[in-house]
PDB file of N, CA and C in Angstrom:
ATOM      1  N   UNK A   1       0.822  -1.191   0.000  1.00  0.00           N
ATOM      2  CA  UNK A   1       0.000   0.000   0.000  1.00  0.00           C
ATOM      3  C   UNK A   1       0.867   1.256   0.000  1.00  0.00           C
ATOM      4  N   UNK A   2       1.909   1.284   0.960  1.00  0.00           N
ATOM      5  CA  UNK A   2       2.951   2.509   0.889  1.00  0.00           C
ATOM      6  C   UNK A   2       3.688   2.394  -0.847  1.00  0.00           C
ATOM      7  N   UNK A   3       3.652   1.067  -1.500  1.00  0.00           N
ATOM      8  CA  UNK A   3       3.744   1.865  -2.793  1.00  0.00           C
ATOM      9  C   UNK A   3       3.568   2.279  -3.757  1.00  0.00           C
ATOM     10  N   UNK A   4       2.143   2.248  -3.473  1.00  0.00           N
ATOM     11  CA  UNK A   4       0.701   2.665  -4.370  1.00  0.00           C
ATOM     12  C   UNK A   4       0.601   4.149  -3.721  1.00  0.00           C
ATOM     13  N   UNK A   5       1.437   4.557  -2.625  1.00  0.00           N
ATOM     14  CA  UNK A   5       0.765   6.035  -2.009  1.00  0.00           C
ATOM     15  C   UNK A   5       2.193   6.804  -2.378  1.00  0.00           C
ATOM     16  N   UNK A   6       3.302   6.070  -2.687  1.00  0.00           N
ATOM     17  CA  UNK A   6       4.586   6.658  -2.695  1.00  0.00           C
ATOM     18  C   UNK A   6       4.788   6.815  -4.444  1.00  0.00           C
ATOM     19  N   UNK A   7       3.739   6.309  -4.526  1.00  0.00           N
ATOM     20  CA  UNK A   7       4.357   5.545  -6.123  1.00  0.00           C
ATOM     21  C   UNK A   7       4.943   6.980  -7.050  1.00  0.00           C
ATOM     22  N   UNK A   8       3.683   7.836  -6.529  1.00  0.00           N
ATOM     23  CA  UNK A   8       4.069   9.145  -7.422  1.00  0.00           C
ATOM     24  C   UNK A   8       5.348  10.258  -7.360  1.00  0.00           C
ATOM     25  N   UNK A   9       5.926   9.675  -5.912  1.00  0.00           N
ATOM     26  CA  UNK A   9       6.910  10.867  -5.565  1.00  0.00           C
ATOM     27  C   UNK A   9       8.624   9.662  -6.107  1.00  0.00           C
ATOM     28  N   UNK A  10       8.197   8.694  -6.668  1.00  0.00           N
ATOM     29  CA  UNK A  10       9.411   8.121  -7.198  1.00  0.00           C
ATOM     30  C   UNK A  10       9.698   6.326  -6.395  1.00  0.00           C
ATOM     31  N   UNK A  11       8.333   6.199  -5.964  1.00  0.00           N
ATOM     32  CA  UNK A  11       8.539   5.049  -4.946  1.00  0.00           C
ATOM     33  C   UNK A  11       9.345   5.162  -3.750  1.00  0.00           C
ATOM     34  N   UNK A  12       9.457   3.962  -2.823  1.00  0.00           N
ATOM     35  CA  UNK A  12       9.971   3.537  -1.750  1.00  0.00           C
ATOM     36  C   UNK A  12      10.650   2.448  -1.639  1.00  0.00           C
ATOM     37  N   UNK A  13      12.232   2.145  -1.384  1.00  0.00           N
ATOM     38  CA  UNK A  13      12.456   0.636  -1.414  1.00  0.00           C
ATOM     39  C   UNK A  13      12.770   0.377  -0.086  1.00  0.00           C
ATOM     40  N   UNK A  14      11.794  -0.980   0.085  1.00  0.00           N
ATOM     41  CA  UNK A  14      11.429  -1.434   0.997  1.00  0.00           C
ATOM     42  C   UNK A  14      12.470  -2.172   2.290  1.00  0.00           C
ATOM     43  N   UNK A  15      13.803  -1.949   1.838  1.00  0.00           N
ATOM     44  CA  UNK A  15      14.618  -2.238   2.983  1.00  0.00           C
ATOM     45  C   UNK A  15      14.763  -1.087   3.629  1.00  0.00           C
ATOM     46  N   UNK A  16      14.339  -0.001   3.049  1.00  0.00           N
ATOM     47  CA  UNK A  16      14.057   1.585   4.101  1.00  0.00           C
ATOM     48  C   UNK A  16      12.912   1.612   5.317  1.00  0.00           C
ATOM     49  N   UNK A  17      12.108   0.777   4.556  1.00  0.00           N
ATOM     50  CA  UNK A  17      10.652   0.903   5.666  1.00  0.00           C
ATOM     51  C   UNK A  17      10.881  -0.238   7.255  1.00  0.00           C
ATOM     52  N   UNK A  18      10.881   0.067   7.994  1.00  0.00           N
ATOM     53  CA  UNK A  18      11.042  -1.099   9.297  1.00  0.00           C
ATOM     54  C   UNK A  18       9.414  -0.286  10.030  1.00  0.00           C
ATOM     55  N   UNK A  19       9.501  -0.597  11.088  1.00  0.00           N
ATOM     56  CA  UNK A  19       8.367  -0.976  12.023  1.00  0.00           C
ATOM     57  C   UNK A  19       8.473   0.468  12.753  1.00  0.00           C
ATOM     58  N   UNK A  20      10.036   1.563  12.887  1.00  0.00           N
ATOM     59  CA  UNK A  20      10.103   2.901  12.979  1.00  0.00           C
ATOM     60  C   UNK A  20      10.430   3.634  12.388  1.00  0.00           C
ATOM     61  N   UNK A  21       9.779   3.498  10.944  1.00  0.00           N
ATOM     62  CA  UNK A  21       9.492   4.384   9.897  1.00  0.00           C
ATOM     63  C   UNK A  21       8.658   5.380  10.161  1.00  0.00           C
ATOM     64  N   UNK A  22       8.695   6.577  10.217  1.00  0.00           N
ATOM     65  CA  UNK A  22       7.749   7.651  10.776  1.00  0.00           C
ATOM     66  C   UNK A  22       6.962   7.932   9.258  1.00  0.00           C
ATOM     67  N   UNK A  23       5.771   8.226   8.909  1.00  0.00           N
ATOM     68  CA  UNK A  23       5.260   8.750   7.786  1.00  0.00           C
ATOM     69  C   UNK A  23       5.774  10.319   7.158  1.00  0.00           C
ATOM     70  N   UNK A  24       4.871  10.774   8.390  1.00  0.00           N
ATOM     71  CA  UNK A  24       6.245  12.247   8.311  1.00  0.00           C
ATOM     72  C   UNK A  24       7.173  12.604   7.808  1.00  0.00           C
ATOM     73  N   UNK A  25       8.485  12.122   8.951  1.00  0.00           N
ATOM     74  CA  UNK A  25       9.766  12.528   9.284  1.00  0.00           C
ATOM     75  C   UNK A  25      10.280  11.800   7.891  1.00  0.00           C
ATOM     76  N   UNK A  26      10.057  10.533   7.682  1.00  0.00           N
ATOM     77  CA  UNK A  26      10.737   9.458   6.919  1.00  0.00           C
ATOM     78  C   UNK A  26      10.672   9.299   5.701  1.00  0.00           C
ATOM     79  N   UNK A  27       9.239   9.078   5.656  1.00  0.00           N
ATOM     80  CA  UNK A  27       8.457   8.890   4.543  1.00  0.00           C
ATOM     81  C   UNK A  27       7.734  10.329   3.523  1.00  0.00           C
ATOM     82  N   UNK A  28       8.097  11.205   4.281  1.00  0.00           N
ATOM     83  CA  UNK A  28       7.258  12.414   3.876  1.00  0.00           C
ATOM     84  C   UNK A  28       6.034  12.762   3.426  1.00  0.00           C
ATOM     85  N   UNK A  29       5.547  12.094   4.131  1.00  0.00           N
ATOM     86  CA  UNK A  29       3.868  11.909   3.402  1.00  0.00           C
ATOM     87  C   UNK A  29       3.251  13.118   4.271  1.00  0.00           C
ATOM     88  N   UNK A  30       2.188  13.610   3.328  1.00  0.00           N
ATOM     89  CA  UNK A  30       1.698  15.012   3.798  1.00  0.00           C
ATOM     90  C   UNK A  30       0.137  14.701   4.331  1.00  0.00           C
ATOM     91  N   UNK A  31      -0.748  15.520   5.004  1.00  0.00           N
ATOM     92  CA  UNK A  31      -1.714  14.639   4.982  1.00  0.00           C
ATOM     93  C   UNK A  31      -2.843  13.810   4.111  1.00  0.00           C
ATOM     94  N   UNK A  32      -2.520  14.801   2.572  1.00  0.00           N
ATOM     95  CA  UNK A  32      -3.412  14.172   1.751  1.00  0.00           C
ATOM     96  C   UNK A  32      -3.259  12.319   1.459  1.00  0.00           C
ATOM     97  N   UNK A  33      -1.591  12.822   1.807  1.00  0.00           N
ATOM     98  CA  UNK A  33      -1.297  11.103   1.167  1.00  0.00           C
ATOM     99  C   UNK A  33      -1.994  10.029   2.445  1.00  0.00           C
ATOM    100  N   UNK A  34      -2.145  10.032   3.688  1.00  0.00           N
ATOM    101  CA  UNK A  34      -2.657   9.883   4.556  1.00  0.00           C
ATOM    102  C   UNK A  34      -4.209   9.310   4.647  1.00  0.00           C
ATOM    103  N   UNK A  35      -4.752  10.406   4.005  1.00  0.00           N
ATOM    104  CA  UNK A  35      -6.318  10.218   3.234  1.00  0.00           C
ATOM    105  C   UNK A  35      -5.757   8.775   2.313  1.00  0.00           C
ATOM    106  N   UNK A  36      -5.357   9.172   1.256  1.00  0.00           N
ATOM    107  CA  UNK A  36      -5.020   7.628   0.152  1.00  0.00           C
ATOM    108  C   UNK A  36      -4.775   6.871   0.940  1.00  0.00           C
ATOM    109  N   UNK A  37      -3.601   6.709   1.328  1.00  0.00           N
ATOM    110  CA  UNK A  37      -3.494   5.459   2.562  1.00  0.00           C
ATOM    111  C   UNK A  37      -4.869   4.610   3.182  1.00  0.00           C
ATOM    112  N   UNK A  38      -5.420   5.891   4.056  1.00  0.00           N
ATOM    113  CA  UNK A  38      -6.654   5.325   4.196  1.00  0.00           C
ATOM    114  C   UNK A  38      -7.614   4.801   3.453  1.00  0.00           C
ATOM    115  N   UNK A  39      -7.823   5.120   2.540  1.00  0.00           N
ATOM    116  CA  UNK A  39      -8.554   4.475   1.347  1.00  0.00           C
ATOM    117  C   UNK A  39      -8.342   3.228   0.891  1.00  0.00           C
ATOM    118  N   UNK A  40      -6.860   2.947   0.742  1.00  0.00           N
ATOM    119  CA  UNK A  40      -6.335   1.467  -0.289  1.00  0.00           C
ATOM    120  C   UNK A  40      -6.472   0.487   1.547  1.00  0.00           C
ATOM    121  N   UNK A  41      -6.536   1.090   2.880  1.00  0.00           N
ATOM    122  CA  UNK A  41      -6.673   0.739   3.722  1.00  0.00           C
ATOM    123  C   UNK A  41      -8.539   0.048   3.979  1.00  0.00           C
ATOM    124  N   UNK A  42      -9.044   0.840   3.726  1.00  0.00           N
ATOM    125  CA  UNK A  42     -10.509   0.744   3.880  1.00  0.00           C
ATOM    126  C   UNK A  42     -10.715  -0.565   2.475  1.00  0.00           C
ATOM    127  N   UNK A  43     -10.302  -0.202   1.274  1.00  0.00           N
ATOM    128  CA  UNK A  43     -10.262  -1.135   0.581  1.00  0.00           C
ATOM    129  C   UNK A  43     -10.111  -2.534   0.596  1.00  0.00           C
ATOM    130  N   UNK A  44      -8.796  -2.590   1.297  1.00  0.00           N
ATOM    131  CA  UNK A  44      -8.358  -4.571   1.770  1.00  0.00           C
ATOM    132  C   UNK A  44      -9.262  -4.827   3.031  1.00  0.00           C
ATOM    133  N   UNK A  45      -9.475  -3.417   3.813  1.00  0.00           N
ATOM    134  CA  UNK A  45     -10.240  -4.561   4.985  1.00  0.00           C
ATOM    135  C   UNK A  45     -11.931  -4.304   5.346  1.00  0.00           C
ATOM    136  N   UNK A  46     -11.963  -3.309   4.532  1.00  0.00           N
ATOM    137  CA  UNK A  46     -13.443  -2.653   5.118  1.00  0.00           C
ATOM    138  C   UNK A  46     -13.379  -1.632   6.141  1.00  0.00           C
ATOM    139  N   UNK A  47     -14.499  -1.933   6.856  1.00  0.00           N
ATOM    140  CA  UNK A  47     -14.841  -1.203   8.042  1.00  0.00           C
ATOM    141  C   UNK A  47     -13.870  -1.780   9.195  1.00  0.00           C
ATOM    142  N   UNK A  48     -13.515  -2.827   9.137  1.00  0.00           N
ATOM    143  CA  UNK A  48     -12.674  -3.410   9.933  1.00  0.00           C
ATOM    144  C   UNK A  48     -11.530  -2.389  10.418  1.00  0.00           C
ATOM    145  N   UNK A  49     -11.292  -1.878   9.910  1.00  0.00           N
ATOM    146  CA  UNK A  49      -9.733  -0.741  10.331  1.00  0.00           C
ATOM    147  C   UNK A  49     -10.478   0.581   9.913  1.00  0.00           C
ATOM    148  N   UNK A  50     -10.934   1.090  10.275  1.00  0.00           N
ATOM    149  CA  UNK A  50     -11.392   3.096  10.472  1.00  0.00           C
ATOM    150  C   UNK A  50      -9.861   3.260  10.367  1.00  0.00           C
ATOM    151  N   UNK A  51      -9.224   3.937   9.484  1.00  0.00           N
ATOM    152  CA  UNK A  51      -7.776   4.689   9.595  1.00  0.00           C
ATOM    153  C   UNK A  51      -8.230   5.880   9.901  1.00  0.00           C
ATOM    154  N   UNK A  52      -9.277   6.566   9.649  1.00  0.00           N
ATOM    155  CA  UNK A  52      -9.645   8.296   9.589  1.00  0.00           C
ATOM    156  C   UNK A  52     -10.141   8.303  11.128  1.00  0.00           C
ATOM    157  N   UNK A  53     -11.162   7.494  11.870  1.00  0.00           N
ATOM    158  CA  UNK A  53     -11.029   7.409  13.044  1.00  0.00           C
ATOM    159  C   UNK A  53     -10.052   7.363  13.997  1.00  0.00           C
ATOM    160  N   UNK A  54      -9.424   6.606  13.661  1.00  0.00           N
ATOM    161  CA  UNK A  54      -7.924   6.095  14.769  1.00  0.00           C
ATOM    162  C   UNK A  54      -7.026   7.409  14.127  1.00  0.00           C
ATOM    163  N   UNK A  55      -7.087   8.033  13.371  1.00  0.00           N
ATOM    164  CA  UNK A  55      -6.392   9.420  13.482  1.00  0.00           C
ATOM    165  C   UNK A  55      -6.967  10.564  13.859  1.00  0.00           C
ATOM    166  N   UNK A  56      -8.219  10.043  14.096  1.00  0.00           N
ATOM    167  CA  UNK A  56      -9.244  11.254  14.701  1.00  0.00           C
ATOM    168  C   UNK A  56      -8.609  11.231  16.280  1.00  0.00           C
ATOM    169  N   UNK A  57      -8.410  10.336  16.914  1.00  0.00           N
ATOM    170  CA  UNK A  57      -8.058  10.361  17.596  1.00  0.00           C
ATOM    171  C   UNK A  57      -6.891  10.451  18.262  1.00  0.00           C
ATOM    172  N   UNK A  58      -6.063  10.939  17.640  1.00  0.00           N
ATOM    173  CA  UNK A  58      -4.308  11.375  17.831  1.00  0.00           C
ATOM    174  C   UNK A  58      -4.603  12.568  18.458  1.00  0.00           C
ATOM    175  N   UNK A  59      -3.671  12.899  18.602  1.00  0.00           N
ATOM    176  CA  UNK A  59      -2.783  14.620  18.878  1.00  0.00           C
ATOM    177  C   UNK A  59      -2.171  14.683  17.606  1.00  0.00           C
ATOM    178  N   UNK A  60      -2.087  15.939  17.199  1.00  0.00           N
ATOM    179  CA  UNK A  60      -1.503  16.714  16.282  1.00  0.00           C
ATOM    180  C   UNK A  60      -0.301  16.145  15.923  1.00  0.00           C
ATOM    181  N   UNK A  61       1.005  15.896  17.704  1.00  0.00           N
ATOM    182  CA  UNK A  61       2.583  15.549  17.773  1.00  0.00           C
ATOM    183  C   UNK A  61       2.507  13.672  17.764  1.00  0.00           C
ATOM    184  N   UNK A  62       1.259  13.130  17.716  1.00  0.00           N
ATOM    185  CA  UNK A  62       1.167  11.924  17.536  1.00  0.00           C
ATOM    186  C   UNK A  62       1.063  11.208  15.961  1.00  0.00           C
ATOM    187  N   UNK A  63       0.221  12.255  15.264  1.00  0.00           N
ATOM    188  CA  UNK A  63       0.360  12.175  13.746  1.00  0.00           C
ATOM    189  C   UNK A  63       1.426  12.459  13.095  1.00  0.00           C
ATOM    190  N   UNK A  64       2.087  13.405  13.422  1.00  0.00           N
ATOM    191  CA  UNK A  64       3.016  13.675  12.933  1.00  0.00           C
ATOM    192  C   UNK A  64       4.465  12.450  13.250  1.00  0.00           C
ATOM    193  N   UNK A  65       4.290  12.134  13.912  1.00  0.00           N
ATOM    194  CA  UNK A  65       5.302  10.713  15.058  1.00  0.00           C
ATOM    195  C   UNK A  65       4.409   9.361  14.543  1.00  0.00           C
ATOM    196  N   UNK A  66       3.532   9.598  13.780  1.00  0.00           N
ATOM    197  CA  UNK A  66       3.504   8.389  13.537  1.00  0.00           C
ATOM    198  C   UNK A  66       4.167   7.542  13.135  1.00  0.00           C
ATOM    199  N   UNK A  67       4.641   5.810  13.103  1.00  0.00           N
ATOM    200  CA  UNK A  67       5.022   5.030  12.517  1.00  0.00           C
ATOM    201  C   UNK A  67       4.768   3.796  11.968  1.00  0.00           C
ATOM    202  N   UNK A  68       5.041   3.302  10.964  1.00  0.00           N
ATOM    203  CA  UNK A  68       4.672   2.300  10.205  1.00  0.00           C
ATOM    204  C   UNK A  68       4.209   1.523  11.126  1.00  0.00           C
ATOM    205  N   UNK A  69       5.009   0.582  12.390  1.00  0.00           N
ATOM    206  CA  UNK A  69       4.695   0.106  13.364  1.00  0.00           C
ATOM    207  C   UNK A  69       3.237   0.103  14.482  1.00  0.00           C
ATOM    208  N   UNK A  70       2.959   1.694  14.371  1.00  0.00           N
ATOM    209  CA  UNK A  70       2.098   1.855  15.207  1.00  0.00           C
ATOM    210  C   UNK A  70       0.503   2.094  14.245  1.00  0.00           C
ATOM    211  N   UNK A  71       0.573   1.853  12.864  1.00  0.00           N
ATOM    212  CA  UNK A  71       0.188   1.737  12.087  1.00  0.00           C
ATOM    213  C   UNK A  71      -0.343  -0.021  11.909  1.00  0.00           C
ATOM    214  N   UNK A  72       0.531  -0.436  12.331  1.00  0.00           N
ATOM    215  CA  UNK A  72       0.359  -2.401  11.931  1.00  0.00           C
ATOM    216  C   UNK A  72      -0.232  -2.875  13.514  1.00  0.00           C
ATOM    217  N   UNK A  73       0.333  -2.085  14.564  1.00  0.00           N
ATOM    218  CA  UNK A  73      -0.254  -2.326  15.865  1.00  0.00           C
ATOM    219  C   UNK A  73      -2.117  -2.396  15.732  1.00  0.00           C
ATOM    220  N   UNK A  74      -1.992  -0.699  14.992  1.00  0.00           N
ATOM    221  CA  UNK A  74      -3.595  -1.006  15.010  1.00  0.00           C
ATOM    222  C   UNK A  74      -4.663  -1.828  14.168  1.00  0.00           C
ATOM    223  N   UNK A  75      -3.582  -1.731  13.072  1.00  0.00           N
ATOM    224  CA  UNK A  75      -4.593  -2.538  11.587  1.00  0.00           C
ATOM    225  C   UNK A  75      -4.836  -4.163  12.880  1.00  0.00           C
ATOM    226  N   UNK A  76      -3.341  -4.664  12.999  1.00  0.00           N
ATOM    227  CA  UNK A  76      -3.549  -6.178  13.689  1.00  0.00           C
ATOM    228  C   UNK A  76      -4.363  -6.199  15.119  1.00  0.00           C
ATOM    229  N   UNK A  77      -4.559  -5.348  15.648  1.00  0.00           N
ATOM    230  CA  UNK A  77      -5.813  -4.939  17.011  1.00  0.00           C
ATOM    231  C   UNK A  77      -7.279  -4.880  16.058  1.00  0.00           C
ATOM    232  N   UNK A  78      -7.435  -4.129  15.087  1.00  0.00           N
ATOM    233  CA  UNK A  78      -8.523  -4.278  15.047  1.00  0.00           C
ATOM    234  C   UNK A  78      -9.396  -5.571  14.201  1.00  0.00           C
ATOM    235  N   UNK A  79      -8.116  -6.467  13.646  1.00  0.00           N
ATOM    236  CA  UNK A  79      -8.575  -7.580  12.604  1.00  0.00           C
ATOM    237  C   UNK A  79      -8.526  -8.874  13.918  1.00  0.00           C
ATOM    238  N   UNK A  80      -7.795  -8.612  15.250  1.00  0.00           N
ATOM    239  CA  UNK A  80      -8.162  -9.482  16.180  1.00  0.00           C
ATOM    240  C   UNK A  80      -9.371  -8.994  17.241  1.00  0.00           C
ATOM    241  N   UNK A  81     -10.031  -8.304  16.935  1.00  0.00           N
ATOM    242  CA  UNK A  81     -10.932  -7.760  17.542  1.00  0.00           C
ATOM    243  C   UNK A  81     -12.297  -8.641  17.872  1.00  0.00           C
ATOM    244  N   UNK A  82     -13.146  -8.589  19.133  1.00  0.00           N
ATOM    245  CA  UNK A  82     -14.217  -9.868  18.485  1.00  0.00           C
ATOM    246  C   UNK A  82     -15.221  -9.627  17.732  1.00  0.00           C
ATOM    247  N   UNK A  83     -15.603 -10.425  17.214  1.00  0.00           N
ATOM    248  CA  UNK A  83     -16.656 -10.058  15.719  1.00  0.00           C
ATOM    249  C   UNK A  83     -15.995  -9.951  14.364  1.00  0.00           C
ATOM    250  N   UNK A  84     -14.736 -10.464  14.561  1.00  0.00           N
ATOM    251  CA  UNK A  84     -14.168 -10.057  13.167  1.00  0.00           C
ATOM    252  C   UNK A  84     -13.380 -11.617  12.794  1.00  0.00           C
ATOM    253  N   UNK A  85     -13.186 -11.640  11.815  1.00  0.00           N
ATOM    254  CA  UNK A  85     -12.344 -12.907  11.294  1.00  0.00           C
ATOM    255  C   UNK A  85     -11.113 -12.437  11.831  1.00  0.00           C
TER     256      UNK A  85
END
C-alpha cells in the first residue's frame, strides 16, 4: 500500500521501511497522502480498520510521530478484535 501512495513521488524501497518508519519525518507523506493510505486501507479490509477514526483520535505531535509500526499495531488490534475474522 505505501507503494501505491509513494508511487508518485518516485517510490519507496522497501529495505528503508522497518516498524520505525515515521510517515512524516521518513516517509514524507503530507496529509493528503494519509487520506489515500486510508482508502487502499478501507479497501483490503473494510470497516474493519477506520484509519480516519484512529487518526481522529491522535494529537496533532502523535500524527506527525507516527510510525509504520504503530500503524500495523492497530490494523492487527482491530482484525483481532471480536466479531471479526
Amino acid at each position: 500500500m505505501l507503494h501505491a501512495v509513494l508511487g508518485e513521488y518516485g517510490g519507496v524501497d522497501d529495505a528503508g521501511i522497518t516498524m520505525d518508519t515515521r510517515f512524516h519525518d521518513d516517509l514524507d507523506l503530507e496529509s493528503i497522502d494519509l487520506v489515500t493510505l486510508g482508502g487502499h486501507l478501507q479497501a483490503r479490509y473494510g470497516e474493519r480498520v477506520n484509519f480516519a477514526e484512529y487518526l481522529a483520535g491522535l494529537g496533532l505531535e502523535e500524527i506527525i510521530g507516527l510510525t509504520v509500526g504503530q500503524l500495523v499495531e492497530h490494523i492487527t488490534g482491530c482484525l483481532r478484535a471480536p466479531g471479526t475474522r
